[in-house]
PDB file of N, CA and C in Angstrom:
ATOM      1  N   UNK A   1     120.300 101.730  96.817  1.00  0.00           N
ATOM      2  CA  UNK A   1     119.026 102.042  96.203  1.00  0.00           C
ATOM      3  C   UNK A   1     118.530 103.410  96.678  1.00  0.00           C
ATOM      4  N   UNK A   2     117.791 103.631  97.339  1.00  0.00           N
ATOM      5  CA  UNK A   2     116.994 104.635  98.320  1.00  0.00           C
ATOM      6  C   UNK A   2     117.997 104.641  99.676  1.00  0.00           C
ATOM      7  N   UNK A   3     118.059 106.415  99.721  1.00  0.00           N
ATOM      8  CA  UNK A   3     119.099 106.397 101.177  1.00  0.00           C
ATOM      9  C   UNK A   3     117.968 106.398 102.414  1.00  0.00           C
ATOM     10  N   UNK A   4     118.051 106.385 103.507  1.00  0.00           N
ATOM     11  CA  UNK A   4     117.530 106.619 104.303  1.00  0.00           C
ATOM     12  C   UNK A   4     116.912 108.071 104.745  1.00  0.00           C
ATOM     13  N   UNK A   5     118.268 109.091 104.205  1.00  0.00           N
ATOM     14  CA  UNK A   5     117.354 110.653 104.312  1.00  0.00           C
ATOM     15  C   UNK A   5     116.076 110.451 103.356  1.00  0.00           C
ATOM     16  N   UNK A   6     116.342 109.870 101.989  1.00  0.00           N
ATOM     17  CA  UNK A   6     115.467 110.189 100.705  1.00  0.00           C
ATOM     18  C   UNK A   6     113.776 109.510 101.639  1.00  0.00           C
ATOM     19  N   UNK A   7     114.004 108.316 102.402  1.00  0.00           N
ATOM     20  CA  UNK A   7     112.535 107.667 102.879  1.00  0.00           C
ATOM     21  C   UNK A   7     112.160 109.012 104.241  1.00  0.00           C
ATOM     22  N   UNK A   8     112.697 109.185 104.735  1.00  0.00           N
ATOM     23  CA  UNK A   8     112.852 110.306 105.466  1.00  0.00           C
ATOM     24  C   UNK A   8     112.076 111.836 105.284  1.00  0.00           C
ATOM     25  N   UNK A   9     112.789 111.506 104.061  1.00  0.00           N
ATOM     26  CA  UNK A   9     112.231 113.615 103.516  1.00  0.00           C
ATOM     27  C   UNK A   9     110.931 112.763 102.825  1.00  0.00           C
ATOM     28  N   UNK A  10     110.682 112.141 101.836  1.00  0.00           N
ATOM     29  CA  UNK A  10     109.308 111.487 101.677  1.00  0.00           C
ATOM     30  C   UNK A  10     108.735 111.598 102.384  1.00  0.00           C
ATOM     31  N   UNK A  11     108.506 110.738 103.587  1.00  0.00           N
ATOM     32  CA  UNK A  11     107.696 110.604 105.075  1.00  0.00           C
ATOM     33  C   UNK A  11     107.334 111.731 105.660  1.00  0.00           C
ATOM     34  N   UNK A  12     108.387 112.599 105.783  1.00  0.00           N
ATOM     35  CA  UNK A  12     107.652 113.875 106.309  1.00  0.00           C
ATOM     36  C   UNK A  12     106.972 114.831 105.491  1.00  0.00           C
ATOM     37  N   UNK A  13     107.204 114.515 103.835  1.00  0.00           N
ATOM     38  CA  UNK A  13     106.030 114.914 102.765  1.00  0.00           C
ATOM     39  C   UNK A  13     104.617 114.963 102.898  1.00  0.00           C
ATOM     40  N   UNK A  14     104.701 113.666 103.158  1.00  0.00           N
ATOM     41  CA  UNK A  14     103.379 112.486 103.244  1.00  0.00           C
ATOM     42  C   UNK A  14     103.173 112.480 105.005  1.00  0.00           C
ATOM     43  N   UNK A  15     103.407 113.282 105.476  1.00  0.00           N
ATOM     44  CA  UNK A  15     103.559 113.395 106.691  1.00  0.00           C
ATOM     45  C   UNK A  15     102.743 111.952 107.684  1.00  0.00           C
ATOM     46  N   UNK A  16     104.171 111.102 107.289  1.00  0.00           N
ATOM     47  CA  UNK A  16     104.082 109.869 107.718  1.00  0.00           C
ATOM     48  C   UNK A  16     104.968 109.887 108.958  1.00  0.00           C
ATOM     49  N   UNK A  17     104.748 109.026 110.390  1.00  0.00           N
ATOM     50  CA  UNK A  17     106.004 109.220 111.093  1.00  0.00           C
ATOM     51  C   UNK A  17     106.367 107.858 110.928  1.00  0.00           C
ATOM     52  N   UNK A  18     107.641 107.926 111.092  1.00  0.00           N
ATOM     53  CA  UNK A  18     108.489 106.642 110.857  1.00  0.00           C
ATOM     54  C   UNK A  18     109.245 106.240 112.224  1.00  0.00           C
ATOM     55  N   UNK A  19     108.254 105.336 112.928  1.00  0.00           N
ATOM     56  CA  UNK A  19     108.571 104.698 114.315  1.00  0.00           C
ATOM     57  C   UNK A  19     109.462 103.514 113.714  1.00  0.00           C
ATOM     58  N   UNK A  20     108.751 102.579 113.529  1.00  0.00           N
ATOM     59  CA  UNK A  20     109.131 101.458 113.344  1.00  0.00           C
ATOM     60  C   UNK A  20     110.728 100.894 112.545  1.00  0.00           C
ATOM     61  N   UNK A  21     111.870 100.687 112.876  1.00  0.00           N
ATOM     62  CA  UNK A  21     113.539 100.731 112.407  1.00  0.00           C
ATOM     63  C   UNK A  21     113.533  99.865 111.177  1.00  0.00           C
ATOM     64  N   UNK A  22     112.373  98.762 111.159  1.00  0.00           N
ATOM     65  CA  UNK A  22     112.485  97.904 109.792  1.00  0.00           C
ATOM     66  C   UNK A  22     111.554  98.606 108.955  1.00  0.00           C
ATOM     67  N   UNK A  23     111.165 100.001 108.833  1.00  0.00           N
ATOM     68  CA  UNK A  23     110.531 100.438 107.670  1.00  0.00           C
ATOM     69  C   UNK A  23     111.983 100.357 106.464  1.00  0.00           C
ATOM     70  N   UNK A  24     112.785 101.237 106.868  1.00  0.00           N
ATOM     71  CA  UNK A  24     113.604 100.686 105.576  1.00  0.00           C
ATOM     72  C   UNK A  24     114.120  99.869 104.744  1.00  0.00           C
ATOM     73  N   UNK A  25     114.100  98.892 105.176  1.00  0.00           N
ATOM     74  CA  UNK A  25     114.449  97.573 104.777  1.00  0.00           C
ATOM     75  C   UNK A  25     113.021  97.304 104.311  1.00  0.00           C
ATOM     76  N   UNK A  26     112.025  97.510 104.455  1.00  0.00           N
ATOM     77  CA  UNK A  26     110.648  96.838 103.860  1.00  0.00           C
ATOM     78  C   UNK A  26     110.756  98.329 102.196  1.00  0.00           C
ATOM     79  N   UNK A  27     110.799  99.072 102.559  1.00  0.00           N
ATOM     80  CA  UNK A  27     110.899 100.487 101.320  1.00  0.00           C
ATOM     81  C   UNK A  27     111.925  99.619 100.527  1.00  0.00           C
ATOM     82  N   UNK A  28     112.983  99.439 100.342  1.00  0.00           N
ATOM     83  CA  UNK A  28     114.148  98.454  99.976  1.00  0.00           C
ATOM     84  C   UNK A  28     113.437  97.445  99.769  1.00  0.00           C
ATOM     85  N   UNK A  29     113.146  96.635  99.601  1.00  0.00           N
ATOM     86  CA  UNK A  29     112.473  95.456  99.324  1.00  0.00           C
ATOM     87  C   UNK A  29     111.505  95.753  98.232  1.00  0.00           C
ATOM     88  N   UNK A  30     110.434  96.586  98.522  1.00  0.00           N
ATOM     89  CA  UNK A  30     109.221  97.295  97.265  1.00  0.00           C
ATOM     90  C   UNK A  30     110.410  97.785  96.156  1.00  0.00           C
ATOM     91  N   UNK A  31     111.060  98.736  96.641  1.00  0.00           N
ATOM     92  CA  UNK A  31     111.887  99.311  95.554  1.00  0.00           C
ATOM     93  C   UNK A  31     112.236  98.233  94.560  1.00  0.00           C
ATOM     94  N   UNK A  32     112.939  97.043  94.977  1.00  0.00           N
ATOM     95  CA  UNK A  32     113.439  96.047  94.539  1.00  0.00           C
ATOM     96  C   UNK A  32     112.469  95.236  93.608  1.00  0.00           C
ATOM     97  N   UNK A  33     111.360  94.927  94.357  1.00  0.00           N
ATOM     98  CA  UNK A  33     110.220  94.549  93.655  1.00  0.00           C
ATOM     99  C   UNK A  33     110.093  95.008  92.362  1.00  0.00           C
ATOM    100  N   UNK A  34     109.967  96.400  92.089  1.00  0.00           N
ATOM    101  CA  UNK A  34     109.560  97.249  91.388  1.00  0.00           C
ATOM    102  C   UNK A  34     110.553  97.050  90.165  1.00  0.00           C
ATOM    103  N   UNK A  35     111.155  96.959  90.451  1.00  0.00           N
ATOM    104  CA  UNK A  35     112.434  97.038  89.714  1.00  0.00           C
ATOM    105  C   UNK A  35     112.319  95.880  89.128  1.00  0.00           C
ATOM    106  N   UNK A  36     112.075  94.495  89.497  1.00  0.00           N
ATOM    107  CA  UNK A  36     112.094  93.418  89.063  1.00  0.00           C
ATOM    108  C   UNK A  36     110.735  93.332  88.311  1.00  0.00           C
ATOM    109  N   UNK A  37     109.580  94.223  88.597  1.00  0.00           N
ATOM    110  CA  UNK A  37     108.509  93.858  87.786  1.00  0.00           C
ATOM    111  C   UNK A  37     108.845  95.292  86.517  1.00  0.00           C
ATOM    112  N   UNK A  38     109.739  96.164  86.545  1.00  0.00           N
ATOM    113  CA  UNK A  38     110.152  96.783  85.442  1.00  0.00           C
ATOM    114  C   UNK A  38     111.143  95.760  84.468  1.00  0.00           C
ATOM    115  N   UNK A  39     111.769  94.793  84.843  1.00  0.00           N
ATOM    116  CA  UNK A  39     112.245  94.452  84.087  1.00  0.00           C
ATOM    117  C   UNK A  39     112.048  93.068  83.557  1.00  0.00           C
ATOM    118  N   UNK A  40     110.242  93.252  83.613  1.00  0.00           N
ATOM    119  CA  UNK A  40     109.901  92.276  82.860  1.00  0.00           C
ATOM    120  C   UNK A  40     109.639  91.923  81.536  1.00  0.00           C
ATOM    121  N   UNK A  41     110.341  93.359  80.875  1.00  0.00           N
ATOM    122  CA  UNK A  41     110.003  93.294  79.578  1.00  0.00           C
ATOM    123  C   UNK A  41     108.408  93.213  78.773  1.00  0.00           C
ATOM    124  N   UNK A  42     107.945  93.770  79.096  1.00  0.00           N
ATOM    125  CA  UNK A  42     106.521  93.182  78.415  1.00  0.00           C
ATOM    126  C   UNK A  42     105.502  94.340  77.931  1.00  0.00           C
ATOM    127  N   UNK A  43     106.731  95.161  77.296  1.00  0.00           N
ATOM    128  CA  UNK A  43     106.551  96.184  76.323  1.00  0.00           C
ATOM    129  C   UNK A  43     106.550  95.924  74.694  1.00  0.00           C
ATOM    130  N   UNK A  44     106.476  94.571  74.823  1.00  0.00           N
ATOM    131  CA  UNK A  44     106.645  93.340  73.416  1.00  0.00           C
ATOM    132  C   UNK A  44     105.035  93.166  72.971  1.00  0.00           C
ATOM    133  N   UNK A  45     105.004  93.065  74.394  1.00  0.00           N
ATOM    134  CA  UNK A  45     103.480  92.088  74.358  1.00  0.00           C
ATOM    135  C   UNK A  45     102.375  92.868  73.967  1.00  0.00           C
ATOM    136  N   UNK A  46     101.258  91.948  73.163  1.00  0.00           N
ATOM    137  CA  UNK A  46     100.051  93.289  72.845  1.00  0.00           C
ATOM    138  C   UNK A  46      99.331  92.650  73.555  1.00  0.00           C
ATOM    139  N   UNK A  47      98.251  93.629  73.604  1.00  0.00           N
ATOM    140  CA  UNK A  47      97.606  93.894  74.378  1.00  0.00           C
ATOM    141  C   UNK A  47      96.150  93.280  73.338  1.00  0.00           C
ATOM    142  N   UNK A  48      95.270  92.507  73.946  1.00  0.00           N
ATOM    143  CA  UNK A  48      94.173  92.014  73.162  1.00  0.00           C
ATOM    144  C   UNK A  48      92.825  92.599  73.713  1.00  0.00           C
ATOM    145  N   UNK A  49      91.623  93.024  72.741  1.00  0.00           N
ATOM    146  CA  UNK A  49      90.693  93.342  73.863  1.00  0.00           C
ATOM    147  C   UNK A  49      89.567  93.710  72.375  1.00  0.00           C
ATOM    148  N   UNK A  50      88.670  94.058  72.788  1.00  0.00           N
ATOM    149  CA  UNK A  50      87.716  93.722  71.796  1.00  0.00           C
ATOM    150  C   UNK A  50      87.030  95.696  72.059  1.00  0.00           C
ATOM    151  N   UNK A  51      86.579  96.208  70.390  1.00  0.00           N
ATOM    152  CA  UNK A  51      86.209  97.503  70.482  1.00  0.00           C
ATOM    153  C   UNK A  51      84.738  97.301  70.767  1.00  0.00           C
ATOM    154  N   UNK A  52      83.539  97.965  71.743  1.00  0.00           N
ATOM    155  CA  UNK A  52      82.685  98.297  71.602  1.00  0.00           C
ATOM    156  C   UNK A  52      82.003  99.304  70.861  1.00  0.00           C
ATOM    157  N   UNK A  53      80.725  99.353  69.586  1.00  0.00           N
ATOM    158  CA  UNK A  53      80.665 100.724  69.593  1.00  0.00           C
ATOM    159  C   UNK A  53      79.482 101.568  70.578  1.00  0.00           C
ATOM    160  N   UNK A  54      79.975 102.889  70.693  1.00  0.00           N
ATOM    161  CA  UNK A  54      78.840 103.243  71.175  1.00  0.00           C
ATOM    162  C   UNK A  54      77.450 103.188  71.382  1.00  0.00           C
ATOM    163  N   UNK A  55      77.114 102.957  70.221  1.00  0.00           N
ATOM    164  CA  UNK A  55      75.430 101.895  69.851  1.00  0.00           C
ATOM    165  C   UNK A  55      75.626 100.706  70.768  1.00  0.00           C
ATOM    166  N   UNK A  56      76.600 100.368  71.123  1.00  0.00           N
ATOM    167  CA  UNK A  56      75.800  98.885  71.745  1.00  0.00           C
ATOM    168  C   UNK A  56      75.945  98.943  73.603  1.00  0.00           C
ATOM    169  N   UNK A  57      76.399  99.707  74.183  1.00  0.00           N
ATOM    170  CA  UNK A  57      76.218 100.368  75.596  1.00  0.00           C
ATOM    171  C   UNK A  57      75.114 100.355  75.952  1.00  0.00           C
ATOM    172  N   UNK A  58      74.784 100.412  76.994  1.00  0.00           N
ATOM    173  CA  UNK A  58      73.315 100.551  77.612  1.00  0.00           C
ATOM    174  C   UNK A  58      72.747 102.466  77.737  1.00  0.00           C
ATOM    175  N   UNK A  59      71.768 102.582  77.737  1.00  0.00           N
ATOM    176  CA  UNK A  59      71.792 103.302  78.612  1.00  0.00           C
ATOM    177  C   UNK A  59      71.872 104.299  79.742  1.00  0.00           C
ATOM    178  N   UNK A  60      71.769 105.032  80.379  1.00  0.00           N
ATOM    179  CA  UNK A  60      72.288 105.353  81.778  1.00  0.00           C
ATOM    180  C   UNK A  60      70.930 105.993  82.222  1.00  0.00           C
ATOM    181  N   UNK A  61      70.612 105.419  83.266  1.00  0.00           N
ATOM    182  CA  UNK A  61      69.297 105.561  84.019  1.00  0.00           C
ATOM    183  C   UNK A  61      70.014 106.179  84.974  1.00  0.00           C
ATOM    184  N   UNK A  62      68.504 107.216  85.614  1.00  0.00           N
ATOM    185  CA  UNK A  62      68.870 107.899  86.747  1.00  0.00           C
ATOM    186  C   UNK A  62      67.392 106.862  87.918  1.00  0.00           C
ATOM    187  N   UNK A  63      68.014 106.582  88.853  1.00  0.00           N
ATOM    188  CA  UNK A  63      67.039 106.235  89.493  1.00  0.00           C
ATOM    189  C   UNK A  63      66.760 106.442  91.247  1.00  0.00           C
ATOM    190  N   UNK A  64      66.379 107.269  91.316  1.00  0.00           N
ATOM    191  CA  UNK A  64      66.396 107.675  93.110  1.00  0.00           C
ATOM    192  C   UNK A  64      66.426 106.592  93.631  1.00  0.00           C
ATOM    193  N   UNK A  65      67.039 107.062  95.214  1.00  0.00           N
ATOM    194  CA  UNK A  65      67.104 105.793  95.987  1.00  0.00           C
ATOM    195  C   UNK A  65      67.194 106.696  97.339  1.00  0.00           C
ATOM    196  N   UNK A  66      65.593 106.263  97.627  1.00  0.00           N
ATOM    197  CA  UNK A  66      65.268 107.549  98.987  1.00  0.00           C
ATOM    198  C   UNK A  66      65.689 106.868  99.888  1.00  0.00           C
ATOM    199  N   UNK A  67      66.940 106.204 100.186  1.00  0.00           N
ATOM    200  CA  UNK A  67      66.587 105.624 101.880  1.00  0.00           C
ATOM    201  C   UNK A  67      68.212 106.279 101.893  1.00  0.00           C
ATOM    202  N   UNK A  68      68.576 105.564 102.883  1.00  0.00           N
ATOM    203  CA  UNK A  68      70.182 106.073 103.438  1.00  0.00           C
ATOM    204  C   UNK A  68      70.629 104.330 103.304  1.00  0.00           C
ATOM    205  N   UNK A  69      71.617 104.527 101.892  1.00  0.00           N
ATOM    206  CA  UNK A  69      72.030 103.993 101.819  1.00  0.00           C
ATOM    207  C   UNK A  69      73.620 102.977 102.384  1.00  0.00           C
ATOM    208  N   UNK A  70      74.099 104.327 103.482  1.00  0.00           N
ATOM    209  CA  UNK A  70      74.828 103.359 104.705  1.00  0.00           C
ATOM    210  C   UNK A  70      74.246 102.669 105.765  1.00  0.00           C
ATOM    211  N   UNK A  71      73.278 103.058 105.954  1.00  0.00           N
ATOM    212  CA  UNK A  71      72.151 101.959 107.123  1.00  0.00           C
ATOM    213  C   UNK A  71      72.334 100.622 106.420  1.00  0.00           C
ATOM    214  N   UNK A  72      71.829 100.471 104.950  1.00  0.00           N
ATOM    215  CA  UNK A  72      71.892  99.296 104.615  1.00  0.00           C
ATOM    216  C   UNK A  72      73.112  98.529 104.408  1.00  0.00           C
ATOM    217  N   UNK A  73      74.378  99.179 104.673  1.00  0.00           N
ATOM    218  CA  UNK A  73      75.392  98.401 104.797  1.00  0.00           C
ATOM    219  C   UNK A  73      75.686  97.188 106.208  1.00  0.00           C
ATOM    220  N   UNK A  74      76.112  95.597 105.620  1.00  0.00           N
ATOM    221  CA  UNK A  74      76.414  95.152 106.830  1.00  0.00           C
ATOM    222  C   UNK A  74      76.802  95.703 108.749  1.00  0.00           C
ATOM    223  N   UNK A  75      77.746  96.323 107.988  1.00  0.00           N
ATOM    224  CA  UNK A  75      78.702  96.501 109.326  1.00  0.00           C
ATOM    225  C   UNK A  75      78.939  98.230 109.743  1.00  0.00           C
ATOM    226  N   UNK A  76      77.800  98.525 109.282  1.00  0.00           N
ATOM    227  CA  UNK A  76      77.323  99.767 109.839  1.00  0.00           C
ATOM    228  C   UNK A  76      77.539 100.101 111.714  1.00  0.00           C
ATOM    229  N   UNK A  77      77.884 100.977 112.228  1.00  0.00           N
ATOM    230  CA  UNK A  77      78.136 101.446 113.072  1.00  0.00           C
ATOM    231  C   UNK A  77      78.102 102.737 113.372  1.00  0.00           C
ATOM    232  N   UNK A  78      76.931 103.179 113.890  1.00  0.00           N
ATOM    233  CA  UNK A  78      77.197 104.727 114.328  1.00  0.00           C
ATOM    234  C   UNK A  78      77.687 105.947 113.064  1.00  0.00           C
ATOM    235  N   UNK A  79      78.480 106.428 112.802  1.00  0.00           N
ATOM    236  CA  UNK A  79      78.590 107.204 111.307  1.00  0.00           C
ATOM    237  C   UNK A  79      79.816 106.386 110.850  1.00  0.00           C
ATOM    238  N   UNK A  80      80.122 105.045 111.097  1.00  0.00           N
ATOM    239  CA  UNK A  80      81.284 104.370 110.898  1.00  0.00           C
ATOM    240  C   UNK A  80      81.061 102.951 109.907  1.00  0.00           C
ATOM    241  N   UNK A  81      81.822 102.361 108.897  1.00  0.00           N
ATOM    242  CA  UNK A  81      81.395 101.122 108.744  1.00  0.00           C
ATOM    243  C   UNK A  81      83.018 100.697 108.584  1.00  0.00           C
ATOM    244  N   UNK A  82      82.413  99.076 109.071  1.00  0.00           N
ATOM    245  CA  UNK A  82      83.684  98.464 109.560  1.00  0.00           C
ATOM    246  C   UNK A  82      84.177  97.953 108.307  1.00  0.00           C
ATOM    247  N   UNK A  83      85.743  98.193 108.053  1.00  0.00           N
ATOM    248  CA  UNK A  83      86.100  97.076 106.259  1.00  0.00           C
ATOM    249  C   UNK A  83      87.426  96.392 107.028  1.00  0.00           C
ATOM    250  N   UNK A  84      87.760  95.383 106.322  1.00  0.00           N
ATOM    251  CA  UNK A  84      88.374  94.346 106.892  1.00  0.00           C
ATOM    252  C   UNK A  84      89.846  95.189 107.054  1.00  0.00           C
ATOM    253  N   UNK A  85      91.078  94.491 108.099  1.00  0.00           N
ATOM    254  CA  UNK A  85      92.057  94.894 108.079  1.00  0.00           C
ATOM    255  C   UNK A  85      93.152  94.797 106.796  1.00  0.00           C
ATOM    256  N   UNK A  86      93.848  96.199 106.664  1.00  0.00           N
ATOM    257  CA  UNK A  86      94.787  96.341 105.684  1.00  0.00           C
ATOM    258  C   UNK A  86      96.423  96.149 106.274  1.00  0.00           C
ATOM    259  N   UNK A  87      96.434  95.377 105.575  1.00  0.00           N
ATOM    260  CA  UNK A  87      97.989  94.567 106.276  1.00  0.00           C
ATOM    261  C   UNK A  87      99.177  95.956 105.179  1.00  0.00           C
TER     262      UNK A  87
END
């Protein structure tokens, strides 16, 4: 699939460092993925969805909002707010 230089010269694109020895085998795996959700065929399928016209949209209000709106976040911290871990 993907050689190991190719995740390699990527990584140092994206100037990622690559500690960890099972990154390739996990890149290999997505690749694979990918591949299997390309060949799901579902370039058949339509697509259903309903037209709005412009007349029936709302709106667009402008409406100040004098406070500091990261204070009012939960998990506010210092100039930081906390969001859950990304696996």
């Amino acid at each position: 699939m993907v050689s190991h230089e190719e995740i390699q010269h990527v990584a140092k694109l994206m100037k990622i460092e690559l500690d960890d020895p099972t990154i390739y085998e996990r890149v290999d795996k997505m690749i694979s993925y990918f591949d299997i959700l390309d060949s799901a065929g579902v370039e058949s399928e339509e697509m259903s969805f309903t037209e709005i016209p412009l007349s029936e949209l709302r709106e667009d209000k402008y409406i100040p909002f004098n406070e500091k709106l990261i204070e009012k976040l939960n998990y506010y911290k210092g100039t930081y707010v906390r969001a859950p871990k990304m696996i």
